[in-house]
N, C-alpha and C. Protein backbone atom coordinates (compact mmCIF):
# COMPACT_ATOMS: atom_id res chain seq x y z
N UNK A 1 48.29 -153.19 -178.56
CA UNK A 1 47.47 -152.03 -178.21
C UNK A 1 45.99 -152.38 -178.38
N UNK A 2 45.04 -151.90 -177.55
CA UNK A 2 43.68 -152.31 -177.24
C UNK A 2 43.13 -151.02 -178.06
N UNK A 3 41.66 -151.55 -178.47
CA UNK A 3 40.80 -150.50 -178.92
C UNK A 3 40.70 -149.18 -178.58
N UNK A 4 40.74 -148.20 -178.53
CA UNK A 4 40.81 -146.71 -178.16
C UNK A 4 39.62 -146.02 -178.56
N UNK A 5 38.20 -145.35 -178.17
CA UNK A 5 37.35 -145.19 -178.63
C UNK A 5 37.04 -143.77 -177.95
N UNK A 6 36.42 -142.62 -178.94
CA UNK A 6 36.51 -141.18 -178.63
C UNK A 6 35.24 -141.37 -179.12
N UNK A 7 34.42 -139.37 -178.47
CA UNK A 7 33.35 -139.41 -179.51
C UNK A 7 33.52 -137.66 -179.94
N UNK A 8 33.14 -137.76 -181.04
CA UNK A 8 32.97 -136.32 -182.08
C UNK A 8 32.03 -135.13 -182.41
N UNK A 9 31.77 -134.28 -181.94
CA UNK A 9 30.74 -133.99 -182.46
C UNK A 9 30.82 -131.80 -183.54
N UNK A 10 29.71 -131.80 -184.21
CA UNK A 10 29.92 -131.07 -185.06
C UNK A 10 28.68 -130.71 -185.55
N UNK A 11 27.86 -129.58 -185.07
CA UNK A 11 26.54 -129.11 -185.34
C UNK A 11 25.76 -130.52 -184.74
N UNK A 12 24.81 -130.94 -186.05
CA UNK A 12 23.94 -131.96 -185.44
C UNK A 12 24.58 -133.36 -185.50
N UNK A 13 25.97 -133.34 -186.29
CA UNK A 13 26.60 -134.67 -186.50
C UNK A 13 27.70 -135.20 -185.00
N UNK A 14 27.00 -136.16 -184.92
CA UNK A 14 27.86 -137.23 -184.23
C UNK A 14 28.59 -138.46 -184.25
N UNK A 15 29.99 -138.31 -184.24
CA UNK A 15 30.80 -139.46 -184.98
C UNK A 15 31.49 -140.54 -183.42
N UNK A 16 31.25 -141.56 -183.75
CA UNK A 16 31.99 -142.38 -182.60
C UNK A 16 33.10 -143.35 -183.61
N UNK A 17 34.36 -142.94 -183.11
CA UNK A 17 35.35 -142.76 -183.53
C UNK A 17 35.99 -144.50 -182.73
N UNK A 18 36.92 -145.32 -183.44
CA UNK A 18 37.18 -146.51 -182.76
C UNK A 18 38.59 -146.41 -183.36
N UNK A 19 39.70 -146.58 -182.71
CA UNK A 19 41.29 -146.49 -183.29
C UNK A 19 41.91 -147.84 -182.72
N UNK A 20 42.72 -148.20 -183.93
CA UNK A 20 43.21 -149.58 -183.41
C UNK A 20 44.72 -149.52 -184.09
N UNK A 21 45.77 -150.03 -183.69
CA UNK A 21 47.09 -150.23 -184.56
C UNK A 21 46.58 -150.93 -185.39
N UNK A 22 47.13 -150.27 -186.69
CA UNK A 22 46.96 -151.02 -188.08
C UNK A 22 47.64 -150.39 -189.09
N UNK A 23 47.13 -150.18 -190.16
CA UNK A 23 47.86 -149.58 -191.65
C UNK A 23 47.48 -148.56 -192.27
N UNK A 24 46.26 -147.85 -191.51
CA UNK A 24 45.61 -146.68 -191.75
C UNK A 24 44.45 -146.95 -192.77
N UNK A 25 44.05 -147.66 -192.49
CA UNK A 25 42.38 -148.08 -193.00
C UNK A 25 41.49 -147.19 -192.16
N UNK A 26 40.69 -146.33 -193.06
CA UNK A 26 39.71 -145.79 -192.22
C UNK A 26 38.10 -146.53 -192.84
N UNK A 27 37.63 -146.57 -191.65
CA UNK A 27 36.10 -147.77 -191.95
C UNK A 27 35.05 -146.23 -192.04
N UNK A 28 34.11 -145.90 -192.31
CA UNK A 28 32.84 -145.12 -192.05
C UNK A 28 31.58 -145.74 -192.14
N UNK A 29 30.94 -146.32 -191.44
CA UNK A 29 29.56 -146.65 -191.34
C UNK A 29 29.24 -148.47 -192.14
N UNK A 30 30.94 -148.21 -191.92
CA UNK A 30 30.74 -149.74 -193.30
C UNK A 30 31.69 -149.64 -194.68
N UNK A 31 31.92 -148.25 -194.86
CA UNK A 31 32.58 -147.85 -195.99
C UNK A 31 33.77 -147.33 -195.86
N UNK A 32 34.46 -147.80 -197.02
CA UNK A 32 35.81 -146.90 -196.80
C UNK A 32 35.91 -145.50 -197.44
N UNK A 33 36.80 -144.77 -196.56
CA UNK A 33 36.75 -143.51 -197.16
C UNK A 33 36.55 -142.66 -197.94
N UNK A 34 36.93 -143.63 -199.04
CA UNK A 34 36.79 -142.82 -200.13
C UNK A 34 35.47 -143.16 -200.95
N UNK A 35 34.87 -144.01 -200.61
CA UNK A 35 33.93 -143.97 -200.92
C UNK A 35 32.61 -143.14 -200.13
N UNK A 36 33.34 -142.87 -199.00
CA UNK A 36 31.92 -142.11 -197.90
C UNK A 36 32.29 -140.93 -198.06
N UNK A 37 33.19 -140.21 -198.56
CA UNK A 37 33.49 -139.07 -199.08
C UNK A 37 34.23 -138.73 -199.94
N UNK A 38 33.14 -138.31 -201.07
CA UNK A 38 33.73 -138.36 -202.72
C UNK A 38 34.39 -136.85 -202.68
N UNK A 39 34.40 -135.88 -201.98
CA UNK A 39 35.29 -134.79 -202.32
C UNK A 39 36.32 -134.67 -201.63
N UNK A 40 37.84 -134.10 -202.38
CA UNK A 40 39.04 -134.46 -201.48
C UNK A 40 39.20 -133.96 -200.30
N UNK A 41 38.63 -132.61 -200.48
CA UNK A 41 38.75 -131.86 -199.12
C UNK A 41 38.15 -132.01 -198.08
N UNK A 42 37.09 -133.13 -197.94
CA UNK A 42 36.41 -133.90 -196.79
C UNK A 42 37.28 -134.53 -196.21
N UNK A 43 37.80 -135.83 -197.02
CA UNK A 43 39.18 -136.52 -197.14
C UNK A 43 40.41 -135.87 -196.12
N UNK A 44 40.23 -135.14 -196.74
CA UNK A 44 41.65 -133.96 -196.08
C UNK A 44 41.37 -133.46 -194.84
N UNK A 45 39.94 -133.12 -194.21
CA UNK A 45 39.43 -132.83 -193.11
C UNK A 45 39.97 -133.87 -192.05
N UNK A 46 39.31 -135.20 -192.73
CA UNK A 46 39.32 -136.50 -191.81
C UNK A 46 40.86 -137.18 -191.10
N UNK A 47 41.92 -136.82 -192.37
CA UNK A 47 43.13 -137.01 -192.31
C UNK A 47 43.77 -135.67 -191.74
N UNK A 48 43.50 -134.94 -191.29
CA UNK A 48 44.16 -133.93 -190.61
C UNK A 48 44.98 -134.02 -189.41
N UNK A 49 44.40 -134.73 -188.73
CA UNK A 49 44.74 -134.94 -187.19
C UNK A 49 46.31 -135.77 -187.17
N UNK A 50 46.15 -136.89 -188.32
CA UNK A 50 47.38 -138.22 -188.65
C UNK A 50 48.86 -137.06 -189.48
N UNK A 51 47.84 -136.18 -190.10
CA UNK A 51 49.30 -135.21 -190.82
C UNK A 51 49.73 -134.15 -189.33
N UNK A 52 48.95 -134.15 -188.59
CA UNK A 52 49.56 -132.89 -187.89
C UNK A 52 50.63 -134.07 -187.08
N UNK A 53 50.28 -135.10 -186.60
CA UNK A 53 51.05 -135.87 -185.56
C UNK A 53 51.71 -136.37 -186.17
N UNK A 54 52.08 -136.91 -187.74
CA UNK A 54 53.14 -137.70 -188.46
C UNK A 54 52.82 -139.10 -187.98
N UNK A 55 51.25 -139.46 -188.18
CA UNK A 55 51.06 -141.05 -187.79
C UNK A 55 50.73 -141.20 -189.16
N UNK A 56 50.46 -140.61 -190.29
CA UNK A 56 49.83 -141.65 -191.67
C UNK A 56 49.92 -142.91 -191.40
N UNK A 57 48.75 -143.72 -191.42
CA UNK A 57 49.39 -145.43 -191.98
C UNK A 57 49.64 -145.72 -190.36
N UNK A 58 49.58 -145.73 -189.04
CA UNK A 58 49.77 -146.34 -188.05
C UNK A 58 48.47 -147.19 -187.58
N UNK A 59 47.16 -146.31 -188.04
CA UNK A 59 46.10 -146.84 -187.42
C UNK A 59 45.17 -146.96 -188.18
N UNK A 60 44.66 -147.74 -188.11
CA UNK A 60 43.53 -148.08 -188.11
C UNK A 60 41.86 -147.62 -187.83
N UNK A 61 40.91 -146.97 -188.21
CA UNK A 61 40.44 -145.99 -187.70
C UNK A 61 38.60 -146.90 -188.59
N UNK A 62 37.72 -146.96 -187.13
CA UNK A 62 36.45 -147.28 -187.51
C UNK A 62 35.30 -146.42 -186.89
N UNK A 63 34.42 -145.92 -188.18
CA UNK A 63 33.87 -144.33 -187.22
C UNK A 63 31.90 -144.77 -187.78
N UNK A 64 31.46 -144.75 -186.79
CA UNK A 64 30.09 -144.68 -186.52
C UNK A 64 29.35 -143.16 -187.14
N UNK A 65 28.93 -142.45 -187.77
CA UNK A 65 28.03 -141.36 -187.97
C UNK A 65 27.22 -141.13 -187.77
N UNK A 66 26.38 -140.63 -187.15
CA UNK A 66 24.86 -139.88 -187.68
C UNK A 66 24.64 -138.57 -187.20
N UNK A 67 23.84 -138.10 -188.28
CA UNK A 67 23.37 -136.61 -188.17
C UNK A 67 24.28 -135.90 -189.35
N UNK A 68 23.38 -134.45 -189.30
CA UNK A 68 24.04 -133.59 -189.73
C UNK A 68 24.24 -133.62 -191.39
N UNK A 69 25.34 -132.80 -191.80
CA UNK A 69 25.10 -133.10 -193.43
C UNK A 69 26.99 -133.40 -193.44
N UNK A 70 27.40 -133.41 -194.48
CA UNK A 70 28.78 -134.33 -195.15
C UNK A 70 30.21 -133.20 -194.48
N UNK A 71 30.12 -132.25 -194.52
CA UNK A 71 30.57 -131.58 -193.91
C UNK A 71 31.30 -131.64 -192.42
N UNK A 72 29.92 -131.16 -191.82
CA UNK A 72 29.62 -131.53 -190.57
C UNK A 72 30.14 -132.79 -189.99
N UNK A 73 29.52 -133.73 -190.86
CA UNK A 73 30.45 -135.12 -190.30
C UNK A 73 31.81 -135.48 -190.45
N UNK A 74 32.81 -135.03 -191.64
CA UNK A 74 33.42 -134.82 -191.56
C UNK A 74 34.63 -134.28 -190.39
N UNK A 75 34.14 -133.03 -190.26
CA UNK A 75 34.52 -132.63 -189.14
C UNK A 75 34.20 -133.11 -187.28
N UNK A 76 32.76 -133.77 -187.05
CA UNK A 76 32.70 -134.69 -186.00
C UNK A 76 33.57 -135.77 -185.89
N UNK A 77 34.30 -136.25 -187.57
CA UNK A 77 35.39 -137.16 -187.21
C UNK A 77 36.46 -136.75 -187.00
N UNK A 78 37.33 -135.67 -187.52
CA UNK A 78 38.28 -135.30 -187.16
C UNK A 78 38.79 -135.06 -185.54
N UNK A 79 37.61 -134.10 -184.90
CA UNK A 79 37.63 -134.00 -183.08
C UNK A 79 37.66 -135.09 -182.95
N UNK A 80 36.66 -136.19 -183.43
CA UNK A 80 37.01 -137.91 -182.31
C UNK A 80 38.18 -138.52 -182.74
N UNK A 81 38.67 -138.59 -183.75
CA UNK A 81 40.03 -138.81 -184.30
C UNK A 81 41.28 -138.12 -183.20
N UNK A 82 41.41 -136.85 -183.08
CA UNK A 82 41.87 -135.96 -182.33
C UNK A 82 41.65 -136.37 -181.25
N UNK A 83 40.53 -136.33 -180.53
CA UNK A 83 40.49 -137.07 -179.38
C UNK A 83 41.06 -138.48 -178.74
N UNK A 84 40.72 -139.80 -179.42
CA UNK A 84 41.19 -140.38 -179.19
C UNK A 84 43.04 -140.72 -179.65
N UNK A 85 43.46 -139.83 -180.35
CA UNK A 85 44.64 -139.87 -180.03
C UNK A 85 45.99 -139.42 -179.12
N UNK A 86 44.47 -138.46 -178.53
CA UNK A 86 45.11 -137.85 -177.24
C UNK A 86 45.12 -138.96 -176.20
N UNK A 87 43.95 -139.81 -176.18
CA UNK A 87 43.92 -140.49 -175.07
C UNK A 87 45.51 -141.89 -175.50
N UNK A 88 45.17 -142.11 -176.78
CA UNK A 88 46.62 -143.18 -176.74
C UNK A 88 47.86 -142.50 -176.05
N UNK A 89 48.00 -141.29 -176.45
CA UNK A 89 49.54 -141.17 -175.88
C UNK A 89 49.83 -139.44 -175.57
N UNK A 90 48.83 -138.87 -174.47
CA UNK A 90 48.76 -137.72 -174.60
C UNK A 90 50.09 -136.83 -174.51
N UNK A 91 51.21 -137.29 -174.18
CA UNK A 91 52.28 -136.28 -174.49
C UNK A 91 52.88 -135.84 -175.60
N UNK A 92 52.42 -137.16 -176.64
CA UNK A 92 53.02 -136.86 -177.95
C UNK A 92 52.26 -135.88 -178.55
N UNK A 93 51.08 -136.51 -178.58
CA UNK A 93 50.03 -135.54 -179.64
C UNK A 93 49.09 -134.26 -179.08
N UNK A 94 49.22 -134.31 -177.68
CA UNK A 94 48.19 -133.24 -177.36
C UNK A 94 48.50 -131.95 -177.54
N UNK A 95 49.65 -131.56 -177.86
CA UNK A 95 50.47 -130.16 -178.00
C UNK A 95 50.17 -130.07 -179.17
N UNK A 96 50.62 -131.25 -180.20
CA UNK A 96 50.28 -130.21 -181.85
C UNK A 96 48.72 -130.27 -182.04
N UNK A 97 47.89 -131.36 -181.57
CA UNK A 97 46.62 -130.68 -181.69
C UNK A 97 46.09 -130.10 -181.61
N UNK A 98 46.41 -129.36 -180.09
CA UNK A 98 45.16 -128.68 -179.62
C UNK A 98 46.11 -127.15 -180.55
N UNK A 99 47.59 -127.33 -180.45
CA UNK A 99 47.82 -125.90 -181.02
C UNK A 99 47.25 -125.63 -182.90
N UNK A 100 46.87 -126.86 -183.49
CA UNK A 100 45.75 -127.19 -184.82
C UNK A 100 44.82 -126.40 -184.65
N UNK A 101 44.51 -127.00 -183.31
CA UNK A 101 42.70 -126.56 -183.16
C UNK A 101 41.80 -127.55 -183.37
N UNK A 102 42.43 -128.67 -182.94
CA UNK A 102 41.77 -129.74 -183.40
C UNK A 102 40.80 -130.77 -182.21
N UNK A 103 41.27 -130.30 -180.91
CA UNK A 103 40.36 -130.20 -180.01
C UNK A 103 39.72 -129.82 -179.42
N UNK A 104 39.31 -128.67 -180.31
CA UNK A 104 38.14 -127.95 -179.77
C UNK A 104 36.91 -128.47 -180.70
N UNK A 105 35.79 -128.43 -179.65
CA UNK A 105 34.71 -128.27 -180.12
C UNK A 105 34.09 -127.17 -180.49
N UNK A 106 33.26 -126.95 -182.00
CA UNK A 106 33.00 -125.95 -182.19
C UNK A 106 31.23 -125.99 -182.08
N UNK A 107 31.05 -125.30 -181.28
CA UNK A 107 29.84 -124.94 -180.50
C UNK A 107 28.73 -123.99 -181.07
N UNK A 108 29.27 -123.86 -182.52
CA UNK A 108 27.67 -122.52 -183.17
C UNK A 108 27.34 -123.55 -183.72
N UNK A 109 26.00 -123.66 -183.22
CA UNK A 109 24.64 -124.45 -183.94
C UNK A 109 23.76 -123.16 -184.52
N UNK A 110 22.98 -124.25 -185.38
CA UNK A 110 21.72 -123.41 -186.17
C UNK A 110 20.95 -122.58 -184.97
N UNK A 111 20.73 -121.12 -185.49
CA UNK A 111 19.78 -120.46 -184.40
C UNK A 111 18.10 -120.99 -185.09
N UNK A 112 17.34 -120.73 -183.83
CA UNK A 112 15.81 -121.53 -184.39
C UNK A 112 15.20 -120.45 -185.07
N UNK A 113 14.48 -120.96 -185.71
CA UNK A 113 13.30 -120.02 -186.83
C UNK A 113 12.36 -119.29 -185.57
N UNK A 114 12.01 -117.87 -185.24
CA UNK A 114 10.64 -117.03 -184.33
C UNK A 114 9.62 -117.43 -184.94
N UNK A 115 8.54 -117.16 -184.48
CA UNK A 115 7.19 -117.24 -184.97
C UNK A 115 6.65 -115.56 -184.62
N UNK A 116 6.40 -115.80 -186.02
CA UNK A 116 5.81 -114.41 -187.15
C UNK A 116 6.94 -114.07 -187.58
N UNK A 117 8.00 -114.70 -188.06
CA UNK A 117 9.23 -114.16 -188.91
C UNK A 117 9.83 -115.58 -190.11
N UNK A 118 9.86 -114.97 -190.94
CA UNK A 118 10.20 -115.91 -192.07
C UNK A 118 11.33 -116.96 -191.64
N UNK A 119 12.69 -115.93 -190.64
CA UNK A 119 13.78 -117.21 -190.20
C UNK A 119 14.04 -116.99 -188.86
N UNK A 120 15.28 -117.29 -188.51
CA UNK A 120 15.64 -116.61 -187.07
C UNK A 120 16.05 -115.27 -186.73
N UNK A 121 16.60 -114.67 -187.53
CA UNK A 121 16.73 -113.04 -187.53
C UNK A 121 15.83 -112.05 -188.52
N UNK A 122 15.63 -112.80 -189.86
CA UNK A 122 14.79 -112.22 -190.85
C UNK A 122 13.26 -111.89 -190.31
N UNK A 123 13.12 -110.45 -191.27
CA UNK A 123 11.69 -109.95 -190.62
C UNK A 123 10.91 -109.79 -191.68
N UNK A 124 9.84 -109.83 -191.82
CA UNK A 124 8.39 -109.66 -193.23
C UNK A 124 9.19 -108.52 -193.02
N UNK A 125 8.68 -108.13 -195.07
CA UNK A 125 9.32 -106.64 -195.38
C UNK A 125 8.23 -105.55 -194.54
N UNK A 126 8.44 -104.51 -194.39
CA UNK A 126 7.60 -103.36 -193.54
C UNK A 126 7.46 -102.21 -194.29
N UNK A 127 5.68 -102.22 -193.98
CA UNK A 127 5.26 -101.55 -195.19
C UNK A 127 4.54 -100.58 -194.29
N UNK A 128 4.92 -99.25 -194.57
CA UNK A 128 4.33 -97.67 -193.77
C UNK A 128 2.72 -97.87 -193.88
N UNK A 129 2.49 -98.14 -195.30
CA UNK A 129 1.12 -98.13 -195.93
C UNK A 129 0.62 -98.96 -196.67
């Protein structure tokens, strides 16, 4: 099996996602997992896609980042994860994913800060007198 390469994305984070048969090594930026994400439930984000399809341990997985905060990236890997496992073998996996929710992109970004207002919806307090 040849390289398989998706891309992720998640607010301002963008993950390019690289899947290869292997033993379930996941690479991040250079690092392994657990070291690029010290809380489990990041962990658990990233591995979501391998528990919904029953691949643990098949692949091999090397993911590019930038942007955004730990979270966020997190989750830009999971969609490219998701993604490119649709493209290996879309009859197996595209049904329990997308019924996850794991190929969707989720599309609310930060709204921008107005000018003459403290944020994007917030208003100076208002004073009669």
């Amino acid at each position: 099996m040849e390289q398989t390469h998706a891309l992720g994305r998640r607010k301002a984070a963008v993950a390019r996602v690289y899947i290869v048969a292997g033993n379930g090594e996941i690479v991040i930026n250079g690092r392994p997992l657990e070291e690029y994400f010290k809380e489990d439930s990041l962990r658990y984000i990233v591995n979501q896609p391998f528990t919904e399809t029953k691949t643990e341990g098949q692949f091999d997985v090397k993911v590019t980042i930038d942007g955004g905060g730990i979270k966020g990236q997190a989750e830009a890997i999971r969609l490219g994860i998701s993604r490119a496992l649709c493209e290996i073998d879309k009859e197996a996996y595209r049904s329990t994913l997308k019924a996850a929710g794991f190929l969707t992109r989720d599309a609310r970004e930060v709204e921008r800060k107005k000018p003459g207002q403290p944020g994007a919806r917030r208003r100076f307090q208002f004073s009669k007198r």
